[in-house]
PDB file of N, CA and C in Angstrom:
ATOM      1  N   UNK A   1     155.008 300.214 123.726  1.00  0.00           N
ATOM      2  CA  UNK A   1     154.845 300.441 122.298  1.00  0.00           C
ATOM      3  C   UNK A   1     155.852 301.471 121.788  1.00  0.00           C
ATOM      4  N   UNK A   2     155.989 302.615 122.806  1.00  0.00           N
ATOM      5  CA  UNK A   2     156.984 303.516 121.973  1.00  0.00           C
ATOM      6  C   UNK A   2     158.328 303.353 121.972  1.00  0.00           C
ATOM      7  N   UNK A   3     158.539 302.203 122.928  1.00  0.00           N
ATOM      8  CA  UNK A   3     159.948 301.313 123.124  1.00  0.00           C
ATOM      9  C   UNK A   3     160.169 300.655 121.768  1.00  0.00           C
ATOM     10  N   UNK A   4     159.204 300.006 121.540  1.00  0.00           N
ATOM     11  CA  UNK A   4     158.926 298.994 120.326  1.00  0.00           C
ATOM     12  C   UNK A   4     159.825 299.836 119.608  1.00  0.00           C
ATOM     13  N   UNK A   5     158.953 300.607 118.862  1.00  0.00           N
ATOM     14  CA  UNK A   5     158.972 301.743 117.605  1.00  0.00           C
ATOM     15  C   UNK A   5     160.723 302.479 117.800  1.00  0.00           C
ATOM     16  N   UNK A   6     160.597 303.076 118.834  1.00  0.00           N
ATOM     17  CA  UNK A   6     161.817 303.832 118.869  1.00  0.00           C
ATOM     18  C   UNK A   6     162.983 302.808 119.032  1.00  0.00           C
ATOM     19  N   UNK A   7     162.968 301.396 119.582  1.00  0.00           N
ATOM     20  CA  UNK A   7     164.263 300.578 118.456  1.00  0.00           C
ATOM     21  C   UNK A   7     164.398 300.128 117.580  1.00  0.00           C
ATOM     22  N   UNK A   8     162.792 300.128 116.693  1.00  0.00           N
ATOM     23  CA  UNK A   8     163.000 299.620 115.414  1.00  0.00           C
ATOM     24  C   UNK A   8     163.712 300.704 114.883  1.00  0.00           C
ATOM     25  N   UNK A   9     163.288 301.918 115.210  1.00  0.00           N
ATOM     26  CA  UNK A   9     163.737 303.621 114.338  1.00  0.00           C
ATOM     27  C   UNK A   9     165.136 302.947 114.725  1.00  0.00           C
ATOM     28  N   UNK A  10     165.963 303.008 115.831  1.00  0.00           N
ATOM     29  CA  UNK A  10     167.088 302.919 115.359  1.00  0.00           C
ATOM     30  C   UNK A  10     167.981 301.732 114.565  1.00  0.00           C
ATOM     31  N   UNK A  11     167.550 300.683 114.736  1.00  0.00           N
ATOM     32  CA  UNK A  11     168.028 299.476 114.075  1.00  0.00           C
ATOM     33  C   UNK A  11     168.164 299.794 112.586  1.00  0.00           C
ATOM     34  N   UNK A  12     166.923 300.927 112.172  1.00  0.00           N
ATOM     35  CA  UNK A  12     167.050 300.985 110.803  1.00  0.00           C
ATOM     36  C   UNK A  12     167.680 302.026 110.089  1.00  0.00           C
ATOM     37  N   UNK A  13     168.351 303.445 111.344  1.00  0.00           N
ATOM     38  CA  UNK A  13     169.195 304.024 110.694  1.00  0.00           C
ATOM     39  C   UNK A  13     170.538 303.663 111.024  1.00  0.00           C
ATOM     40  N   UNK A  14     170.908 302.517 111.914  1.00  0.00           N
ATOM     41  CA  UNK A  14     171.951 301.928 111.968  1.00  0.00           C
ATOM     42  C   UNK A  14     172.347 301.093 110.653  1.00  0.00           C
ATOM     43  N   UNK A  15     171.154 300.283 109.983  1.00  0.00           N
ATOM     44  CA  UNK A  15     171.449 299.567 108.633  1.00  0.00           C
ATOM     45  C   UNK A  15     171.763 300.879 107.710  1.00  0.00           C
ATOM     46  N   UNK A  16     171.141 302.184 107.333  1.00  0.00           N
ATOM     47  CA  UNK A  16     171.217 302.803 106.419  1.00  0.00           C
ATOM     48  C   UNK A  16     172.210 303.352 106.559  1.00  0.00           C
ATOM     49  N   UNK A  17     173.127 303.784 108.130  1.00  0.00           N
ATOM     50  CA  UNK A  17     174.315 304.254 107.959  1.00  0.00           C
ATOM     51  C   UNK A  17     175.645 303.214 107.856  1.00  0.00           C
ATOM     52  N   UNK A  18     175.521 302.015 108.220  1.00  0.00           N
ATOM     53  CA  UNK A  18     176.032 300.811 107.522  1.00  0.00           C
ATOM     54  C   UNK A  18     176.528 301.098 106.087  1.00  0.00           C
ATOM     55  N   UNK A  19     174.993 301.084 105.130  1.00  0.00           N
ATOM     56  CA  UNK A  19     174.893 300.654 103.744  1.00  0.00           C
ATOM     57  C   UNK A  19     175.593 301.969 103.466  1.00  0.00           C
ATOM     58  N   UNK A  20     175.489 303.262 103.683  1.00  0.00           N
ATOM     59  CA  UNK A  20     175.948 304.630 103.544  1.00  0.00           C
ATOM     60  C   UNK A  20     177.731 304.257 103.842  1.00  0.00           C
ATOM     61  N   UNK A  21     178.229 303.940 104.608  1.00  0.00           N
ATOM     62  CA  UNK A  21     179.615 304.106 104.711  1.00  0.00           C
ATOM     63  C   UNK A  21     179.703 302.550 103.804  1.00  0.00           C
ATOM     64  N   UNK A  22     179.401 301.533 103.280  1.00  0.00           N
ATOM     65  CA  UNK A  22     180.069 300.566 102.331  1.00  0.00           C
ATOM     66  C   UNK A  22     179.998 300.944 101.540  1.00  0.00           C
ATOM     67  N   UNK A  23     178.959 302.376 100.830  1.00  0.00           N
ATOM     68  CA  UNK A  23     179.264 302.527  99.617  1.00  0.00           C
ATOM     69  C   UNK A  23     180.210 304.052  99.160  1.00  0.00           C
ATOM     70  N   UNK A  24     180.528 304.446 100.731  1.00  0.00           N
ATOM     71  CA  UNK A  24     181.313 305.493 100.194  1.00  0.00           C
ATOM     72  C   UNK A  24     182.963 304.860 100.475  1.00  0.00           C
ATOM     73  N   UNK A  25     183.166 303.996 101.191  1.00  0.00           N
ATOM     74  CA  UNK A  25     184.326 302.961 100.992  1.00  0.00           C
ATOM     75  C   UNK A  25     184.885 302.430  99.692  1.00  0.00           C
ATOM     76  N   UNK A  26     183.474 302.035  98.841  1.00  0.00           N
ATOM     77  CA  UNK A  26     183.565 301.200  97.670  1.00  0.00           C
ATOM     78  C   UNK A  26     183.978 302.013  96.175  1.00  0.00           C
ATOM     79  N   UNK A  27     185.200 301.374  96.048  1.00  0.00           N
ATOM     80  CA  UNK A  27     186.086 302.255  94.726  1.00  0.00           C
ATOM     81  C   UNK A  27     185.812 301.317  93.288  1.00  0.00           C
ATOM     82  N   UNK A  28     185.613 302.224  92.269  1.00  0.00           N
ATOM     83  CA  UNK A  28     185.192 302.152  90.996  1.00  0.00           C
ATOM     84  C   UNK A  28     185.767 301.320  90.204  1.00  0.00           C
ATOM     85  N   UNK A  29     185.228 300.367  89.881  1.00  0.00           N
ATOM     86  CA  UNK A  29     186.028 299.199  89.059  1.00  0.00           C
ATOM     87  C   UNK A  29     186.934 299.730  88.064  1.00  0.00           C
ATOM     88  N   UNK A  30     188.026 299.387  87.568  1.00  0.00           N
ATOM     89  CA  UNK A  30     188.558 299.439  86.277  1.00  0.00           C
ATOM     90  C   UNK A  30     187.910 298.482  85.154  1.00  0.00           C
ATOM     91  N   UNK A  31     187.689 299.217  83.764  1.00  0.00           N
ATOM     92  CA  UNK A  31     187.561 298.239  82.777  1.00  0.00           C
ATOM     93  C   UNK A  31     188.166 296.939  82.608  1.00  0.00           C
ATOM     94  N   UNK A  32     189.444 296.252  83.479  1.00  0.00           N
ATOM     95  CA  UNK A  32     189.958 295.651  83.281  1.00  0.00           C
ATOM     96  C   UNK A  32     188.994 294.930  84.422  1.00  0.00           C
ATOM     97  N   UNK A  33     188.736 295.189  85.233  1.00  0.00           N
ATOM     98  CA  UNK A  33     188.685 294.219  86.800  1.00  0.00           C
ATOM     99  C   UNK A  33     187.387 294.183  86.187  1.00  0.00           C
ATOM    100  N   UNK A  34     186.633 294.603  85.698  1.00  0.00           N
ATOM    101  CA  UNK A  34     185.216 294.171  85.313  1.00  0.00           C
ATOM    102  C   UNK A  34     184.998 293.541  84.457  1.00  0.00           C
ATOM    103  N   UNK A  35     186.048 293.678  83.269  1.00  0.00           N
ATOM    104  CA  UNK A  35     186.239 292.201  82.453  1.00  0.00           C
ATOM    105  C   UNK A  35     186.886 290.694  82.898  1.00  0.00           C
ATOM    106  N   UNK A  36     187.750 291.138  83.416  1.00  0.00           N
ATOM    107  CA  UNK A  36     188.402 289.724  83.919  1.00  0.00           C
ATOM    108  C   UNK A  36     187.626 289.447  85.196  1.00  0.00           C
ATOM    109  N   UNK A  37     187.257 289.782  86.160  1.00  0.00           N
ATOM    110  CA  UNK A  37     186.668 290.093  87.955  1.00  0.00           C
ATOM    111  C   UNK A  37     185.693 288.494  87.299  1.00  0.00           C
ATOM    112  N   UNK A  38     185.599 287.579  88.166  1.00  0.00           N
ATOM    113  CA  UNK A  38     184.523 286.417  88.074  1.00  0.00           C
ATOM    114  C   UNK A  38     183.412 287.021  88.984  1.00  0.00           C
ATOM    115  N   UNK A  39     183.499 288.517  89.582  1.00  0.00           N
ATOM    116  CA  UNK A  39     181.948 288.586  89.946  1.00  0.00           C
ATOM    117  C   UNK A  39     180.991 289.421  89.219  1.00  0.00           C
ATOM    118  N   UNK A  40     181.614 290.123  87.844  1.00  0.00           N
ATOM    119  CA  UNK A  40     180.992 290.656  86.865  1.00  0.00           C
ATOM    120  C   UNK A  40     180.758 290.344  85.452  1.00  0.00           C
ATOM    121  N   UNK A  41     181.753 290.864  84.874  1.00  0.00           N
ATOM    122  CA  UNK A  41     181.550 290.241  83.403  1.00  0.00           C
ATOM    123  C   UNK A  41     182.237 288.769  83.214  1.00  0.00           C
ATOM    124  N   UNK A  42     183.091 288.581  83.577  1.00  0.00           N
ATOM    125  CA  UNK A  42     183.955 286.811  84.218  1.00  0.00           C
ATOM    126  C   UNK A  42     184.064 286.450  82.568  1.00  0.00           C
ATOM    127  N   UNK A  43     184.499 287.748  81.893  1.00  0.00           N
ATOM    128  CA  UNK A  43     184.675 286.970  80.204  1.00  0.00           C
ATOM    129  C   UNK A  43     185.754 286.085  80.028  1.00  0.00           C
ATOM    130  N   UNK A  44     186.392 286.022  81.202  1.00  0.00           N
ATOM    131  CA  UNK A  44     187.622 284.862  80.602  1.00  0.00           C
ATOM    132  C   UNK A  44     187.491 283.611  80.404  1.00  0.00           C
ATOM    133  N   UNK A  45     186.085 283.792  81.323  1.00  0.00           N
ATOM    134  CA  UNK A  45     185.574 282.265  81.656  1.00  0.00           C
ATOM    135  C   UNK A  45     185.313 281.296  80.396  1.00  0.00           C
ATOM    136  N   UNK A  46     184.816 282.144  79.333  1.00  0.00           N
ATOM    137  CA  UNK A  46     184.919 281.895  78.075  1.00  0.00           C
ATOM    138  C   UNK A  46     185.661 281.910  76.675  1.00  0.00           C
ATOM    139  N   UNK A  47     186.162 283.212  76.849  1.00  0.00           N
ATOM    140  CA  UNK A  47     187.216 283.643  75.964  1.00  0.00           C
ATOM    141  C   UNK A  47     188.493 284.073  76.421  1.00  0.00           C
ATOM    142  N   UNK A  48     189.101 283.484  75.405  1.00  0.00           N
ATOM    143  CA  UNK A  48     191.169 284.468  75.224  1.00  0.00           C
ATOM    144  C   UNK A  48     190.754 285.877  74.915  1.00  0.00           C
ATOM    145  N   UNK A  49     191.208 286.530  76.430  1.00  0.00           N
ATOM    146  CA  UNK A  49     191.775 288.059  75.758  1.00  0.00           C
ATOM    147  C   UNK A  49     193.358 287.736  75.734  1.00  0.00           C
ATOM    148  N   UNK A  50     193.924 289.010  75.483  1.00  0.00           N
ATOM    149  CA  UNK A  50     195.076 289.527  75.844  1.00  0.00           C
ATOM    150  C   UNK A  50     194.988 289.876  77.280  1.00  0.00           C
ATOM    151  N   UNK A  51     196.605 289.459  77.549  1.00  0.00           N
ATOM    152  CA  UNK A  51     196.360 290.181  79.016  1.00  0.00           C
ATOM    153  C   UNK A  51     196.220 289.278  80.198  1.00  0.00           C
ATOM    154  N   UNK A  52     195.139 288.311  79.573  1.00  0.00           N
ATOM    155  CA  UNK A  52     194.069 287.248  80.746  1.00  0.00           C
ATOM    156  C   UNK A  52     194.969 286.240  80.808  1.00  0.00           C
ATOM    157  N   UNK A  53     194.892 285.370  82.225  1.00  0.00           N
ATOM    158  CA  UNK A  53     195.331 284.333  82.347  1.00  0.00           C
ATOM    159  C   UNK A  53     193.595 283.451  82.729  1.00  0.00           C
ATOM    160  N   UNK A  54     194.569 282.062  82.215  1.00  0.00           N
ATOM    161  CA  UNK A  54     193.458 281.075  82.441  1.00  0.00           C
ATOM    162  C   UNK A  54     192.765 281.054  81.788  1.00  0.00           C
ATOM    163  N   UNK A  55     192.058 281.525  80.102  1.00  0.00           N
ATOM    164  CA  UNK A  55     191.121 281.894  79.722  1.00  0.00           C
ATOM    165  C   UNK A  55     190.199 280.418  79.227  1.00  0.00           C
ATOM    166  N   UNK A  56     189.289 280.801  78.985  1.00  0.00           N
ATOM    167  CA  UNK A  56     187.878 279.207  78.425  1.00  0.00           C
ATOM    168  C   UNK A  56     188.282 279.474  77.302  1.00  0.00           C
ATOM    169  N   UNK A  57     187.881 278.931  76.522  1.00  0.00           N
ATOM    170  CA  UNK A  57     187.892 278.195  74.694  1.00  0.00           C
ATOM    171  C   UNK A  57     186.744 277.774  74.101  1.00  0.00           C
ATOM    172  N   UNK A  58     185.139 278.145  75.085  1.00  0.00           N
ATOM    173  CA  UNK A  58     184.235 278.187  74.251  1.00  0.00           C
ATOM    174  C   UNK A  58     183.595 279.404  73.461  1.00  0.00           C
ATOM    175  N   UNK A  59     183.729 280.227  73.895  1.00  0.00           N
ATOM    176  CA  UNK A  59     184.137 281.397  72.820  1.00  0.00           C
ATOM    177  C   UNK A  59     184.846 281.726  72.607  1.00  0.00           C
ATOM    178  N   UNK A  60     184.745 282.448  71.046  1.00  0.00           N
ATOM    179  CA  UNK A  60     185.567 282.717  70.138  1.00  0.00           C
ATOM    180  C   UNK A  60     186.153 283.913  70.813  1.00  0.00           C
ATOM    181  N   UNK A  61     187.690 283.734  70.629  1.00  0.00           N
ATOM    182  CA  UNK A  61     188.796 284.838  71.415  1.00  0.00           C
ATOM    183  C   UNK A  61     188.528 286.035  70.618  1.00  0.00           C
ATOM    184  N   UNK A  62     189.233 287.416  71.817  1.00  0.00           N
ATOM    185  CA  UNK A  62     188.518 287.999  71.792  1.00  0.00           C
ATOM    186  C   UNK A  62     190.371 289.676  71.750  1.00  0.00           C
ATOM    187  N   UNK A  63     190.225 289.322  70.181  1.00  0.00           N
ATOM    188  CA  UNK A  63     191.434 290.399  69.833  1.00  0.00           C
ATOM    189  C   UNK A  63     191.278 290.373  68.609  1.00  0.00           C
ATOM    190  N   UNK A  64     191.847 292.264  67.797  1.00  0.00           N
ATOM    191  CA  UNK A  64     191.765 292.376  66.446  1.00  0.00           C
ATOM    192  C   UNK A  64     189.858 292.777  66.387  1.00  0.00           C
ATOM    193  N   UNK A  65     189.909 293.240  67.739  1.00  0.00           N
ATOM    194  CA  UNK A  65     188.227 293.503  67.680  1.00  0.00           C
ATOM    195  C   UNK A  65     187.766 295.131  66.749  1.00  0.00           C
ATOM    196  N   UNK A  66     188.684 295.768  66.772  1.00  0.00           N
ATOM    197  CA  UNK A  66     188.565 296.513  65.993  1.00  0.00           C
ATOM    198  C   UNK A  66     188.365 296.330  64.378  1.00  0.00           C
ATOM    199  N   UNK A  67     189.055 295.555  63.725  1.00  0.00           N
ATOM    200  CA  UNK A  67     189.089 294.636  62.544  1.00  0.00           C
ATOM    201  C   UNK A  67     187.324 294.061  62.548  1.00  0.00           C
ATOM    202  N   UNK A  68     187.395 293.382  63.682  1.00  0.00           N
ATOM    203  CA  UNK A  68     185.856 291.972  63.469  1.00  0.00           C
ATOM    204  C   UNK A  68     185.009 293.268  63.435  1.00  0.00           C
ATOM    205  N   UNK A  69     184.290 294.320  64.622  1.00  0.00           N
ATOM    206  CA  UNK A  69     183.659 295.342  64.563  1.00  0.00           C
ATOM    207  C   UNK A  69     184.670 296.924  64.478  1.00  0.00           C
ATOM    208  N   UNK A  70     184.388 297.047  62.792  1.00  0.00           N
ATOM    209  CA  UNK A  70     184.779 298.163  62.800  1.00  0.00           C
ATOM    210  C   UNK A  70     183.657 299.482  63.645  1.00  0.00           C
ATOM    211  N   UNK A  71     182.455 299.031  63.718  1.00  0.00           N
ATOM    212  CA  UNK A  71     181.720 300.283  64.578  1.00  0.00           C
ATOM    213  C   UNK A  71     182.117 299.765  66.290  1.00  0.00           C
ATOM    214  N   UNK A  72     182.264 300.453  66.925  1.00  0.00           N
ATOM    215  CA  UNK A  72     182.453 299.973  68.055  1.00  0.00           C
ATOM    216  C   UNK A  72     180.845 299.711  69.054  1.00  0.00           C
ATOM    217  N   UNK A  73     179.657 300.120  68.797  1.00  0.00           N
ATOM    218  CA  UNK A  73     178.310 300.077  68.987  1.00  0.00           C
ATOM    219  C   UNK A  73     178.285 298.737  68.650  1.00  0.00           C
ATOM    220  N   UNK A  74     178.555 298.370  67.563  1.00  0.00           N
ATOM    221  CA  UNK A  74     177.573 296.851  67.224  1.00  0.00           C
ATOM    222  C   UNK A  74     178.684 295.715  68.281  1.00  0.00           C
ATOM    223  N   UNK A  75     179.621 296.021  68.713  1.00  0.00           N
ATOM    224  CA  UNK A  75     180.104 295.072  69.598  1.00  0.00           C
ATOM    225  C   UNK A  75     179.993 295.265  70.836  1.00  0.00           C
ATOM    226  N   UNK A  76     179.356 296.799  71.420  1.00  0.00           N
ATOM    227  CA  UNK A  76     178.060 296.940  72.432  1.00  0.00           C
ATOM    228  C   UNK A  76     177.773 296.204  72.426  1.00  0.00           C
ATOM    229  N   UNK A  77     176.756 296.253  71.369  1.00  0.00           N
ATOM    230  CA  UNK A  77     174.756 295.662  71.435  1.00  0.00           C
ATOM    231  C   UNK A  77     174.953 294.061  71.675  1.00  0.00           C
ATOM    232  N   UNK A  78     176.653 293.209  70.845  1.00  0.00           N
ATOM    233  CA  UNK A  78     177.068 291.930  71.195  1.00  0.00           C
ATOM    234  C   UNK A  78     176.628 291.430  72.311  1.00  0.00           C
ATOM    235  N   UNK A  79     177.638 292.750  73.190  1.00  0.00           N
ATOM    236  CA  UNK A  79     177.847 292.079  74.618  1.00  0.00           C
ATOM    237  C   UNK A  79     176.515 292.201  75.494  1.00  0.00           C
ATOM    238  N   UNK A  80     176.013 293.945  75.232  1.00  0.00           N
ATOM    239  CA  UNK A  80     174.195 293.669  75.884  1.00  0.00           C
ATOM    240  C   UNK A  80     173.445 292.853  75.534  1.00  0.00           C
ATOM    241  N   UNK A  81     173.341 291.660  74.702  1.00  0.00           N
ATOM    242  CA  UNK A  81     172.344 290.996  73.938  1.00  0.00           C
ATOM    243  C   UNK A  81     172.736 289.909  72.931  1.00  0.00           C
ATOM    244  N   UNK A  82     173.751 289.248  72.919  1.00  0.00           N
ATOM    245  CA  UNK A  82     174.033 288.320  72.111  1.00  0.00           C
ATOM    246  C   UNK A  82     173.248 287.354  71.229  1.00  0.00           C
ATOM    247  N   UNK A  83     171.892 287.252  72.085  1.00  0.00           N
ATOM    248  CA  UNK A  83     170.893 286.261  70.860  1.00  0.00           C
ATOM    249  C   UNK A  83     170.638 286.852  70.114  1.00  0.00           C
ATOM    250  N   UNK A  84     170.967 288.662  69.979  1.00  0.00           N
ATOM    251  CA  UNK A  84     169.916 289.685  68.876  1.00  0.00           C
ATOM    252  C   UNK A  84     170.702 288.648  67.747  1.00  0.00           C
ATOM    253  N   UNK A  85     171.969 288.305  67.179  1.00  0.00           N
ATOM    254  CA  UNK A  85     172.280 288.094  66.133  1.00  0.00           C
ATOM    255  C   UNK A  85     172.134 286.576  65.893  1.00  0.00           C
ATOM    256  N   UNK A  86     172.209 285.713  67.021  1.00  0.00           N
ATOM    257  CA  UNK A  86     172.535 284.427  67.373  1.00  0.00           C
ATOM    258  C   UNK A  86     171.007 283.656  68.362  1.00  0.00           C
ATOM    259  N   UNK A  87     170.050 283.240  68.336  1.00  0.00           N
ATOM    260  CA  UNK A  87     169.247 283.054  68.637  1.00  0.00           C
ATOM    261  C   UNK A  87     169.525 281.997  69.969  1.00  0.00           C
ATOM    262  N   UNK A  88     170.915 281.380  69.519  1.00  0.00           N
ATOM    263  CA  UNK A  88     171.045 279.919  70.174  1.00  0.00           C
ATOM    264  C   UNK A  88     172.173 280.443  70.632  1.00  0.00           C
ATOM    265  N   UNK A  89     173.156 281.459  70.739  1.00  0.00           N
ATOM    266  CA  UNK A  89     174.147 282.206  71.530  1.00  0.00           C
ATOM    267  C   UNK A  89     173.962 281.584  73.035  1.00  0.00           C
ATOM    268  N   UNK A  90     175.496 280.990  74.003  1.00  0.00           N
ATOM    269  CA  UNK A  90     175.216 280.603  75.049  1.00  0.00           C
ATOM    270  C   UNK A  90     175.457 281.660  75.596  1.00  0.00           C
ATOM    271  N   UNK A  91     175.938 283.002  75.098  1.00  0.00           N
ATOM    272  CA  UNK A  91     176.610 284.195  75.862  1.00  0.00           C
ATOM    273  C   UNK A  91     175.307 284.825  76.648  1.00  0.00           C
ATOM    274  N   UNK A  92     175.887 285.205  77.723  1.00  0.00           N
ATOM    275  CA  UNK A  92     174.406 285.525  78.595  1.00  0.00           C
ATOM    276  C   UNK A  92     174.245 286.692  77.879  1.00  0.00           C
ATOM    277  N   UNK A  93     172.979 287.287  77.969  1.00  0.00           N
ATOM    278  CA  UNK A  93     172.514 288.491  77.726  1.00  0.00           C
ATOM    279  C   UNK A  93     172.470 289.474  78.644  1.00  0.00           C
ATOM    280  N   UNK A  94     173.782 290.402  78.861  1.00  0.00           N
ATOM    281  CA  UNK A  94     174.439 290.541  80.215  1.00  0.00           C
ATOM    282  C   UNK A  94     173.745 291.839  80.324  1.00  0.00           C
ATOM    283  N   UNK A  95     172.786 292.812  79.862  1.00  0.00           N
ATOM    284  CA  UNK A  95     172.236 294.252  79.379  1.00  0.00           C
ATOM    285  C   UNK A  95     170.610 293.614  80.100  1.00  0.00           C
ATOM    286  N   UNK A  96     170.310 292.373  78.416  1.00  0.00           N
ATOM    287  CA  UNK A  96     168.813 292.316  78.558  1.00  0.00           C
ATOM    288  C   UNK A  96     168.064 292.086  79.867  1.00  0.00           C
ATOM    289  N   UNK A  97     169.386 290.801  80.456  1.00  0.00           N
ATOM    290  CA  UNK A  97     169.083 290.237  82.183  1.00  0.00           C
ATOM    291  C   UNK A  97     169.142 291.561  82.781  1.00  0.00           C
ATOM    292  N   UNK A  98     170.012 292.487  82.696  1.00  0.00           N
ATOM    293  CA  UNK A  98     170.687 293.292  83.711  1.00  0.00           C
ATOM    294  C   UNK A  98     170.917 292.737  84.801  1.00  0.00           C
ATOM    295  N   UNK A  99     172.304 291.785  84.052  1.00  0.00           N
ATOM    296  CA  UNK A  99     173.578 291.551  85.077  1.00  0.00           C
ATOM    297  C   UNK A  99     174.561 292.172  85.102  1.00  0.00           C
ATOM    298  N   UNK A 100     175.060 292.802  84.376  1.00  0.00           N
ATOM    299  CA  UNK A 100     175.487 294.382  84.287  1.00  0.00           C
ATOM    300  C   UNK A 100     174.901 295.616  84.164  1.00  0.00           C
ATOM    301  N   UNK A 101     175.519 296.497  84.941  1.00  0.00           N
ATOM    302  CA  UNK A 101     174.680 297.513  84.163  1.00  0.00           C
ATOM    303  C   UNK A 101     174.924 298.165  83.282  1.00  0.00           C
ATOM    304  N   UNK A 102     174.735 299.249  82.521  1.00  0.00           N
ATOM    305  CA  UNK A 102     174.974 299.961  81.528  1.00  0.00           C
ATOM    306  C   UNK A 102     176.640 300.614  81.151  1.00  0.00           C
ATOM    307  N   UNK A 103     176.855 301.172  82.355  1.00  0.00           N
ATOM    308  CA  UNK A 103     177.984 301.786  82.963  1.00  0.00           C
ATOM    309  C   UNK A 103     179.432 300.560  82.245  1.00  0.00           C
ATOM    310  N   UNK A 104     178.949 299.160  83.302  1.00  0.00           N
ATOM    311  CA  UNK A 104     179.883 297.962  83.439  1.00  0.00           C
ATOM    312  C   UNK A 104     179.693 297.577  82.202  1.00  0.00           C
ATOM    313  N   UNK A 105     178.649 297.758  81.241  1.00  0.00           N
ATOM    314  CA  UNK A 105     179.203 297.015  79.764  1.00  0.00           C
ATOM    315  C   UNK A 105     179.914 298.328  79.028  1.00  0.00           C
ATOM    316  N   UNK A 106     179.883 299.287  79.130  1.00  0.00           N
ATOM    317  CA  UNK A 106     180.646 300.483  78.714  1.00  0.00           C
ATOM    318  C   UNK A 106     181.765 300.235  78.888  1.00  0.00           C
ATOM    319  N   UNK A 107     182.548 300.033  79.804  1.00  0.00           N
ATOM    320  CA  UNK A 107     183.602 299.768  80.656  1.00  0.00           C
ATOM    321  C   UNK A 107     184.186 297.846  79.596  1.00  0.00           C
ATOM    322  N   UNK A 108     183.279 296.989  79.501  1.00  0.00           N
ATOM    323  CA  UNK A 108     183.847 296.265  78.878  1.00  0.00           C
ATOM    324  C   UNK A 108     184.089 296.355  77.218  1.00  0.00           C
ATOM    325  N   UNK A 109     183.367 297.298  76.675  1.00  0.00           N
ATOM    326  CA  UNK A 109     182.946 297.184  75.265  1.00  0.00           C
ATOM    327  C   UNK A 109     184.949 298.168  75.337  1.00  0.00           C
ATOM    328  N   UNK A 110     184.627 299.109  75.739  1.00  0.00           N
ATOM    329  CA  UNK A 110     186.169 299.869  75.837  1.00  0.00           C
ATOM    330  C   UNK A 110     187.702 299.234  76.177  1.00  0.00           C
ATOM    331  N   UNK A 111     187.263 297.750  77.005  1.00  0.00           N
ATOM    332  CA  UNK A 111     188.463 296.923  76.856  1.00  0.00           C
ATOM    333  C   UNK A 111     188.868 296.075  76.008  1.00  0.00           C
ATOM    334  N   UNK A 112     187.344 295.741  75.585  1.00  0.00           N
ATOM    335  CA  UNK A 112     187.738 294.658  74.589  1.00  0.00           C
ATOM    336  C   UNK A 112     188.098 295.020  73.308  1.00  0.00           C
ATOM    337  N   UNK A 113     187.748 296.322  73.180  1.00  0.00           N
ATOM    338  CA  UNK A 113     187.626 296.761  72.239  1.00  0.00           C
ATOM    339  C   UNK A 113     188.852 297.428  71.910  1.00  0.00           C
ATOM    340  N   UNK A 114     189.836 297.615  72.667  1.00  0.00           N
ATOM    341  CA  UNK A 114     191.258 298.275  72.923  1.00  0.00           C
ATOM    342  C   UNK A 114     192.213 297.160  72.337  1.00  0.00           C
ATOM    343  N   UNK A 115     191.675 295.976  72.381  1.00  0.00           N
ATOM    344  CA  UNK A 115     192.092 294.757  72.171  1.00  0.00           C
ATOM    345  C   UNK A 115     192.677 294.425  70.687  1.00  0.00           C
TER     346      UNK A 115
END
């Protein structure tokens, strides 16, 4: 029994020092790699930025964003929540799901918004 126990104990600070060194390895996205990156925000998939290659054409492109939202908040709350304005919006609700997090739509609202 105390065989048992004492390799589960280590199996499981072997995973935690694992998970401990991948995340001190792991370097901080740029606003850019989190907008364009297909494993986060993947906005190209839909829209023309600047910048982007390959971009989709079912949403509406995405420059002169300063012009469309002069507050830079309400093109936040866009990207956290797109049905707030649009009920039938296919844009995911990348905040409400939390498929981003807070941080990563910060990071996009500041690129697109540079735009």
């Amino acid at each position: 029994m105390k065989e048992t126990i004492s390799s589960i104990s280590t199996v499981m600070i072997l995973i935690v020092l694992f998970m401990i060194s991948t995340q001190i390895g792991a370097k901080e996205m740029t606003s850019e790699e989190v907008t364009f990156g297909r494993k986060l925000g993947n906005c190209l998939a839909c829209h023309m930025i600047p910048g982007g290659s390959l971009p989709g054409t079912i949403g509406p492109p995405l420059f002169a964003m300063k012009e469309r939202f002069p507050n830079k908040e309400d093109l936040r709350k866009q990207i956290w929540d797109a049905t707030i304005k649009n009920p039938y919006s296919i844009m995911p609700p990348f905040g409400k799901h939390q498929v981003l997090t807070e941080s990563q739509i910060d990071q996009i609202t500041d690129f697109i918004y540079s735009k």
